[in-house]
C-alpha atoms as a PDB file:
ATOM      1  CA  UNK A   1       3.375 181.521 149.515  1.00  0.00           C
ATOM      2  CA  UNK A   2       5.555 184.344 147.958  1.00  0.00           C
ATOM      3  CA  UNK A   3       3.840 187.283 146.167  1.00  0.00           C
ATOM      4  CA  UNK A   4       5.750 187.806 142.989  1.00  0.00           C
ATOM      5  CA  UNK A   5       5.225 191.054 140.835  1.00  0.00           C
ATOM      6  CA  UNK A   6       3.623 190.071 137.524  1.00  0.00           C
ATOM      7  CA  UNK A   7       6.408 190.613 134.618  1.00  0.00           C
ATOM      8  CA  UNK A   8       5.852 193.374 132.341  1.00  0.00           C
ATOM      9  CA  UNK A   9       4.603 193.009 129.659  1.00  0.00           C
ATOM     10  CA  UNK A  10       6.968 193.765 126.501  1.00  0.00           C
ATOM     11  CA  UNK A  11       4.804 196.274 124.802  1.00  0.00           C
ATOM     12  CA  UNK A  12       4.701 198.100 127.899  1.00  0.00           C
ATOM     13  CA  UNK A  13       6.701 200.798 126.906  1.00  0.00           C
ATOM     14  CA  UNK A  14       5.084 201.007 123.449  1.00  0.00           C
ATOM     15  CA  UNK A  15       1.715 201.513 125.406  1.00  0.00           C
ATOM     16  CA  UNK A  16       2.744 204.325 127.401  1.00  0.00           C
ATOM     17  CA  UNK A  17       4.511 205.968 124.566  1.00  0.00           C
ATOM     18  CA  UNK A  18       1.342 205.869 122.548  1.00  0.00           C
ATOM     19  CA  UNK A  19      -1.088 206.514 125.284  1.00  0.00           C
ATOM     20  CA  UNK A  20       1.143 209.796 125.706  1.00  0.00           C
ATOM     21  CA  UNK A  21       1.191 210.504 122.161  1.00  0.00           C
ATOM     22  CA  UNK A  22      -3.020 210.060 122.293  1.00  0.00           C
ATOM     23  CA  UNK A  23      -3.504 212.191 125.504  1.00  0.00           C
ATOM     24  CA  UNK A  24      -0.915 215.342 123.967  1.00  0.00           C
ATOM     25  CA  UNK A  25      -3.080 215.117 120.481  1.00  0.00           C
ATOM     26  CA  UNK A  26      -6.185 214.601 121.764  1.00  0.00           C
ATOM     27  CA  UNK A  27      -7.064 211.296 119.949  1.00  0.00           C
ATOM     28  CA  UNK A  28      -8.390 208.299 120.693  1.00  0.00           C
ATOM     29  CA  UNK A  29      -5.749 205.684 120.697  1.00  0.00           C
ATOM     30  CA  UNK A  30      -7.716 202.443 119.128  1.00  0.00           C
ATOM     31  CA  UNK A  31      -7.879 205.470 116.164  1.00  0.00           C
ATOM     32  CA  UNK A  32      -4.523 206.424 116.338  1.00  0.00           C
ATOM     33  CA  UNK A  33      -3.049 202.926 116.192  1.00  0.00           C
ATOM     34  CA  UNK A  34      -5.110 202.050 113.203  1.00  0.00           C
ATOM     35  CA  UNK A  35      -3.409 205.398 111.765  1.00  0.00           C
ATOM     36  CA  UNK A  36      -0.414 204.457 112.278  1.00  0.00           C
ATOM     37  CA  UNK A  37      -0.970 200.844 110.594  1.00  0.00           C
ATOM     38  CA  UNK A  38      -2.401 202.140 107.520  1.00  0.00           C
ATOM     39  CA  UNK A  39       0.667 204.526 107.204  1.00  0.00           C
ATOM     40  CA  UNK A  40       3.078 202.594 107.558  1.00  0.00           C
ATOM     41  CA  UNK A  41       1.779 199.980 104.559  1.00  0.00           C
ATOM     42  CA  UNK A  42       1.160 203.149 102.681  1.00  0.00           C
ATOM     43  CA  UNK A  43       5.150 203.972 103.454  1.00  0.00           C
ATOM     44  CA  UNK A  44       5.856 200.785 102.657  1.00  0.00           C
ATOM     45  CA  UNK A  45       3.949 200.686  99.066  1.00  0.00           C
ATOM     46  CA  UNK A  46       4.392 203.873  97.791  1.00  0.00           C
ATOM     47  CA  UNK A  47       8.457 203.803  97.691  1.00  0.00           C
ATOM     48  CA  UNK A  48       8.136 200.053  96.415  1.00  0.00           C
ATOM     49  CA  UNK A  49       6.363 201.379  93.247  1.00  0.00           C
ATOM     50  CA  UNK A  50       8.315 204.586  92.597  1.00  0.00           C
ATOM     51  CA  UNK A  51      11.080 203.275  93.664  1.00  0.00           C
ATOM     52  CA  UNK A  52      10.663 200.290  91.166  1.00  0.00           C
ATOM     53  CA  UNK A  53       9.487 202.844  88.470  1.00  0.00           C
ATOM     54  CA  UNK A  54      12.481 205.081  89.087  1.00  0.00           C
ATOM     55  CA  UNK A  55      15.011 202.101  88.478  1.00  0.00           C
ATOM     56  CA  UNK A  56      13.280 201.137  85.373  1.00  0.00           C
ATOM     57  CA  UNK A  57      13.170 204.548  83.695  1.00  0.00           C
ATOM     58  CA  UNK A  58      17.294 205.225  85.427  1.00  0.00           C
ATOM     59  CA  UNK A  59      17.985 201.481  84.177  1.00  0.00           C
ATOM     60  CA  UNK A  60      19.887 201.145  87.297  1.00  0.00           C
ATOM     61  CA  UNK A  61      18.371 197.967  88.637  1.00  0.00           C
ATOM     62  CA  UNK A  62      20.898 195.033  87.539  1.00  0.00           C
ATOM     63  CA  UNK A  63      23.839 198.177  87.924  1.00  0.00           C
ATOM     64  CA  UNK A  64      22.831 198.160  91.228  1.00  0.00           C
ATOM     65  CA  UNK A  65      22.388 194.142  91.992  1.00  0.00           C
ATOM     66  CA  UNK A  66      26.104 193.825  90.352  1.00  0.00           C
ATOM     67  CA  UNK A  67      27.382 196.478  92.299  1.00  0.00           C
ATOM     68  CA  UNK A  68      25.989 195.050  95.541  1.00  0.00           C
ATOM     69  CA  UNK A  69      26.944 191.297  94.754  1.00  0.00           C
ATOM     70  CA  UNK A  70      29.597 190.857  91.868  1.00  0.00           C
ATOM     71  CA  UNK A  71      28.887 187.730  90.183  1.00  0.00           C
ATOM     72  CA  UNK A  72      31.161 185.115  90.665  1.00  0.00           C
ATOM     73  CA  UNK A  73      34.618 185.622  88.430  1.00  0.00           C
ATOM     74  CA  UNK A  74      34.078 189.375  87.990  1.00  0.00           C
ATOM     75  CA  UNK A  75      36.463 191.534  88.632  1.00  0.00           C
ATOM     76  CA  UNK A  76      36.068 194.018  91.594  1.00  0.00           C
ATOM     77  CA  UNK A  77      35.120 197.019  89.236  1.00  0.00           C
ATOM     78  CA  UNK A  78      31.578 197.861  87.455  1.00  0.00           C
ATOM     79  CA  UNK A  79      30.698 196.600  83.930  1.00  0.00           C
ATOM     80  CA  UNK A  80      31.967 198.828  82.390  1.00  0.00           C
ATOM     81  CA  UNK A  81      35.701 198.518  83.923  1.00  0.00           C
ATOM     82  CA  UNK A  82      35.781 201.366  85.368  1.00  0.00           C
ATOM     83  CA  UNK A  83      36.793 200.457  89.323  1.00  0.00           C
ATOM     84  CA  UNK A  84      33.655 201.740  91.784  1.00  0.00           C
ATOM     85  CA  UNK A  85      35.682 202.105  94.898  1.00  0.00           C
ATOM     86  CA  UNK A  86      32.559 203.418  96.723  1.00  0.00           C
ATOM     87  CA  UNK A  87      30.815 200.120  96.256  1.00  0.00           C
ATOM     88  CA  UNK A  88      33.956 197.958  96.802  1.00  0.00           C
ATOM     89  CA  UNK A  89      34.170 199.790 100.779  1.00  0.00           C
ATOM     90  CA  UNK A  90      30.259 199.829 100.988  1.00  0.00           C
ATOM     91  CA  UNK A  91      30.044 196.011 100.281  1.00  0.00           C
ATOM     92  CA  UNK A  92      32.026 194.864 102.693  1.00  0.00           C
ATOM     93  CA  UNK A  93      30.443 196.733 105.655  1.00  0.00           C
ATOM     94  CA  UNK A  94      27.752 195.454 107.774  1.00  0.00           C
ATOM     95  CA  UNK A  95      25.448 197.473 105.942  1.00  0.00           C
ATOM     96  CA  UNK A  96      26.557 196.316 102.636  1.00  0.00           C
ATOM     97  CA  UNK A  97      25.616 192.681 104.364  1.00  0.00           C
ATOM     98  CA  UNK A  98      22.304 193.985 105.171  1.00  0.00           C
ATOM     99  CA  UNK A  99      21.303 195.296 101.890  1.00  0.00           C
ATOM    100  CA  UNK A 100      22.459 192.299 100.418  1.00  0.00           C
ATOM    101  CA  UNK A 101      19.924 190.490 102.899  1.00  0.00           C
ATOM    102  CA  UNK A 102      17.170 192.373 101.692  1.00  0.00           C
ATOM    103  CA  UNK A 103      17.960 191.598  98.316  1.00  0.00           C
ATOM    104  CA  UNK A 104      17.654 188.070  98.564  1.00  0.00           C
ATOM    105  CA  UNK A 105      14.719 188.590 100.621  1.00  0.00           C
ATOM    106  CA  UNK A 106      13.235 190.767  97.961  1.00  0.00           C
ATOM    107  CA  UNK A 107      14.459 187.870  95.248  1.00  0.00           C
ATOM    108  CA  UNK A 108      12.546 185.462  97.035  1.00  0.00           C
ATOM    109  CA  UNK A 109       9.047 187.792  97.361  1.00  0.00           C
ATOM    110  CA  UNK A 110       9.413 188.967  93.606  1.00  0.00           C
ATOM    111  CA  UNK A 111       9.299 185.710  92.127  1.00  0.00           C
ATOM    112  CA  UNK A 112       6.514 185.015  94.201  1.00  0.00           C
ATOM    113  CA  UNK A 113       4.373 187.822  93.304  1.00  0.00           C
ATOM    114  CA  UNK A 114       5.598 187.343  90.111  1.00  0.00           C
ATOM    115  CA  UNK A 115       4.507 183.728  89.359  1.00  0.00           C
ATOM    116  CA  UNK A 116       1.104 184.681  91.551  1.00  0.00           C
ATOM    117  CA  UNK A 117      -0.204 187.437  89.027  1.00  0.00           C
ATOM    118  CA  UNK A 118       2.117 187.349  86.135  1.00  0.00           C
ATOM    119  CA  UNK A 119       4.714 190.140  86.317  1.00  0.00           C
ATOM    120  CA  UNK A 120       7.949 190.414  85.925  1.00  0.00           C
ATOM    121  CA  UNK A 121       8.184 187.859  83.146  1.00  0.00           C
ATOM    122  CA  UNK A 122       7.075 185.279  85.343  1.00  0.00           C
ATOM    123  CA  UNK A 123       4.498 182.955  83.993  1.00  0.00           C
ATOM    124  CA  UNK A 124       0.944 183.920  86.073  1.00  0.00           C
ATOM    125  CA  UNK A 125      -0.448 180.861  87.988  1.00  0.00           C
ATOM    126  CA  UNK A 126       3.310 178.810  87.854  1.00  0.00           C
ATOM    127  CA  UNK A 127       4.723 176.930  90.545  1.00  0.00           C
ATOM    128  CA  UNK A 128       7.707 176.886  92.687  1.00  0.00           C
ATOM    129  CA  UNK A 129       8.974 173.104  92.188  1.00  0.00           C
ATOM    130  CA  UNK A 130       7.442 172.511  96.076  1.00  0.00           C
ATOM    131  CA  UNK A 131      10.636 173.787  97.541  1.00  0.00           C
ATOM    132  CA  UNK A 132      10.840 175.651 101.061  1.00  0.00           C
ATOM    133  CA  UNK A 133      11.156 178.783 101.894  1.00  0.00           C
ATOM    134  CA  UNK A 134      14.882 178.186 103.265  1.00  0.00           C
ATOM    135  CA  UNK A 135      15.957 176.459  99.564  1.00  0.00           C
ATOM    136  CA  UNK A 136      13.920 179.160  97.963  1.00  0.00           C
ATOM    137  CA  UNK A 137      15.841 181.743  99.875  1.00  0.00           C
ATOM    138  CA  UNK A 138      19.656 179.636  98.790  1.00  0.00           C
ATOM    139  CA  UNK A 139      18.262 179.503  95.182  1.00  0.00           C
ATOM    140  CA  UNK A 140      17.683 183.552  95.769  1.00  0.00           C
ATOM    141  CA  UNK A 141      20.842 183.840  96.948  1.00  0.00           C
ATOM    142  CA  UNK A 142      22.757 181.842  93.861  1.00  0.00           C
ATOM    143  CA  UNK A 143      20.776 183.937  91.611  1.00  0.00           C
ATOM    144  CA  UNK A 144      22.069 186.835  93.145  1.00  0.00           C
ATOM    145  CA  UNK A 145      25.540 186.105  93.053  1.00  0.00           C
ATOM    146  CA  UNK A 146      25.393 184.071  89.682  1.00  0.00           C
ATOM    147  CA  UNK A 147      24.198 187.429  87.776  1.00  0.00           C
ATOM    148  CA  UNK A 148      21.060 186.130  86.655  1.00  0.00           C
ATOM    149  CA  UNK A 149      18.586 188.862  88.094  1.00  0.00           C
ATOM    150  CA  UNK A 150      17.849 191.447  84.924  1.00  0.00           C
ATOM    151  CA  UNK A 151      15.312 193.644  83.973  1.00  0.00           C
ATOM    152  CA  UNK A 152      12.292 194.220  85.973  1.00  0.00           C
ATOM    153  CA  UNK A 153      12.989 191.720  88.489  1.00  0.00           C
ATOM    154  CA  UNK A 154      16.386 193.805  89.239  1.00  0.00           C
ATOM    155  CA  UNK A 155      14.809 196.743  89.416  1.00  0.00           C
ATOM    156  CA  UNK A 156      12.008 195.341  92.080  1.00  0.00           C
ATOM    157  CA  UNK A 157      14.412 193.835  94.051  1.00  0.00           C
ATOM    158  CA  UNK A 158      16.311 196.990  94.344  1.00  0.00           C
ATOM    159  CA  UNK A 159      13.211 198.513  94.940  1.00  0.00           C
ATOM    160  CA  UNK A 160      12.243 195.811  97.674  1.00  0.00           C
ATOM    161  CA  UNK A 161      15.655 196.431  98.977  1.00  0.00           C
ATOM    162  CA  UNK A 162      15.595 200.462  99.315  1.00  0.00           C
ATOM    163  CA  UNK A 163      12.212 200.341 100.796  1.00  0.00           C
ATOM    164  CA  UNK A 164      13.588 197.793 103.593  1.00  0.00           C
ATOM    165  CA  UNK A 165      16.732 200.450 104.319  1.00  0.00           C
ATOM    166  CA  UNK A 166      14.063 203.688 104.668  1.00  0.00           C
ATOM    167  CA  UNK A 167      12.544 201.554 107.247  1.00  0.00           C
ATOM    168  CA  UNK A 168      13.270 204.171 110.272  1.00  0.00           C
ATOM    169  CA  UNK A 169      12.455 207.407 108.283  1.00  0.00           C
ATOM    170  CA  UNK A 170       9.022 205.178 107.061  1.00  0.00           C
ATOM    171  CA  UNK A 171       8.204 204.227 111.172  1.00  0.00           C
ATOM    172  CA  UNK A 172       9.372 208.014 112.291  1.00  0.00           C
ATOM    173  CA  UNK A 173       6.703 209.745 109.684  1.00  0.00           C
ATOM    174  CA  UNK A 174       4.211 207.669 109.907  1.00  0.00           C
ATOM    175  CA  UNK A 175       4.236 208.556 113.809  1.00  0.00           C
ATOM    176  CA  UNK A 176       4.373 212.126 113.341  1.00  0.00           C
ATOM    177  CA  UNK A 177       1.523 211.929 110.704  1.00  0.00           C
ATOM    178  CA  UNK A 178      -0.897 209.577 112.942  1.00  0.00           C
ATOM    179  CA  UNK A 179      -2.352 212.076 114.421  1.00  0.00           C
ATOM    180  CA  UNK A 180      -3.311 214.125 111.657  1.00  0.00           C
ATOM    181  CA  UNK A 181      -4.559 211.568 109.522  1.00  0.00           C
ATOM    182  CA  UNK A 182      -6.574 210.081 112.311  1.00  0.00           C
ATOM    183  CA  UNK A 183      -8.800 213.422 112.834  1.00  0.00           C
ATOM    184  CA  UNK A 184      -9.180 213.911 109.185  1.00  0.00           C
ATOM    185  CA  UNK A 185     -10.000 210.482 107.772  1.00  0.00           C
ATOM    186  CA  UNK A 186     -10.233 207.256 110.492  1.00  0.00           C
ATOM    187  CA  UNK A 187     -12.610 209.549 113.205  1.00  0.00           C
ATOM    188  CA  UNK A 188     -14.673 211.178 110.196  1.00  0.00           C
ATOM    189  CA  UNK A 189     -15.410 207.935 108.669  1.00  0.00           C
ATOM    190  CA  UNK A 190     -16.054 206.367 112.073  1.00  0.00           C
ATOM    191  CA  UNK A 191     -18.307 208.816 113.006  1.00  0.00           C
ATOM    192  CA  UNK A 192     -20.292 208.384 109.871  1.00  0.00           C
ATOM    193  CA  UNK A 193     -20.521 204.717 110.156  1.00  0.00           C
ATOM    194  CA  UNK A 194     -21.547 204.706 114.208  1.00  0.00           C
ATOM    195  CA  UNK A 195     -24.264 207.228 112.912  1.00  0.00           C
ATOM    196  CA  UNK A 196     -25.548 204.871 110.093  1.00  0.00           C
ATOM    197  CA  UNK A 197     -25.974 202.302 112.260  1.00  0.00           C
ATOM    198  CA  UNK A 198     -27.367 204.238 115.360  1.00  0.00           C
ATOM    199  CA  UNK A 199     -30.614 204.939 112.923  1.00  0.00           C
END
């Protein structure tokens, strides 16, 4: 019989950092992690809707999807003719790759919130034609390329798109905010319920 260590577990670090980030605050950590989770959808939701409001009023949604991923046959310069060297370098770095990513990603979630409550000229209540998600995402994709994203579902997707790319600055403040916004909303409100029901 051999007496093996038991493998770490691979939130292990996450746990300590957290459980050091509870015991320098002073707050509970089952508070601090529920914090952090509400945060970090509000992060997520806020930019998505300013963000998508901010395109629309700029009209810089379809510039940008263009910009991003000519359609096919266009000429390496914007609409107008005028060549956008900046884009040109930026789309043909791995970070140009990403964005693109996320705005096929973003493709593929628009049209399905936009079908599910009728936004984004989408018909509310219609139905994919039972594809998958992977011919879904290629459909996304073709669209993207093709040129045939306008309007409002441009300017979401670039929207969608941003949001993804602020990911680290969203994580980093919602962490230093945690704390704050557990002792003056989650452990208020707990407290209030846990006396409700003590009576």
């Amino acid at each position: 019989m051999s007496s093996t260590m038991p493998k770490p577990s691979r939130f292990a670090p996450y746990k300590e950092a957290l459980a050091a980030i509870s015991q320098r605050t002073r707050t509970p950590l089952p508070s601090l992690v529920f914090s952090f989770a509400v945060l970090h959808e509000l992060t997520a939701i806020l930019p998505v809707v300013g963000l998508f409001y901010g395109a629309r009023a700029l009209g810089v949604g379809e510039g940008i999807v263009r910009a991003v991923a000519p359609p096919q046959g266009e000429t390496e310069s914007n609409p107008e003719g005028a060549p956008s060297a900046l884009f040109m370098r930026l789309r043909d770095t791995w970070a140009g790759a990403r964005f693109k990513d996320w705005m096929v990603e973003g493709k593929v979630r628009v049209e399905r919130v936009g079908r599910r409550y009728g936004w984004f000229g989408f018909e509310k209540g219609s139905r994919t034609d039972g594809t998958s998600l992977e011919a879904r995402t290629a459909q996304a994709e073709s669209a993207l390329v093709s040129g045939r994203i306008a309007g409002d579902v441009a300017n979401a997707v670039v929207a969608y798109a941003l949001t993804k790319a602020l990911l680290p600055l969203r994580i980093a403040l919602s962490l230093y905010l945690s704390p704050a916004f557990s002792r003056t909303f989650v452990q208020p409100i707990g407290s209030a319920f846990t006396r409700l029901f003590r009576r």
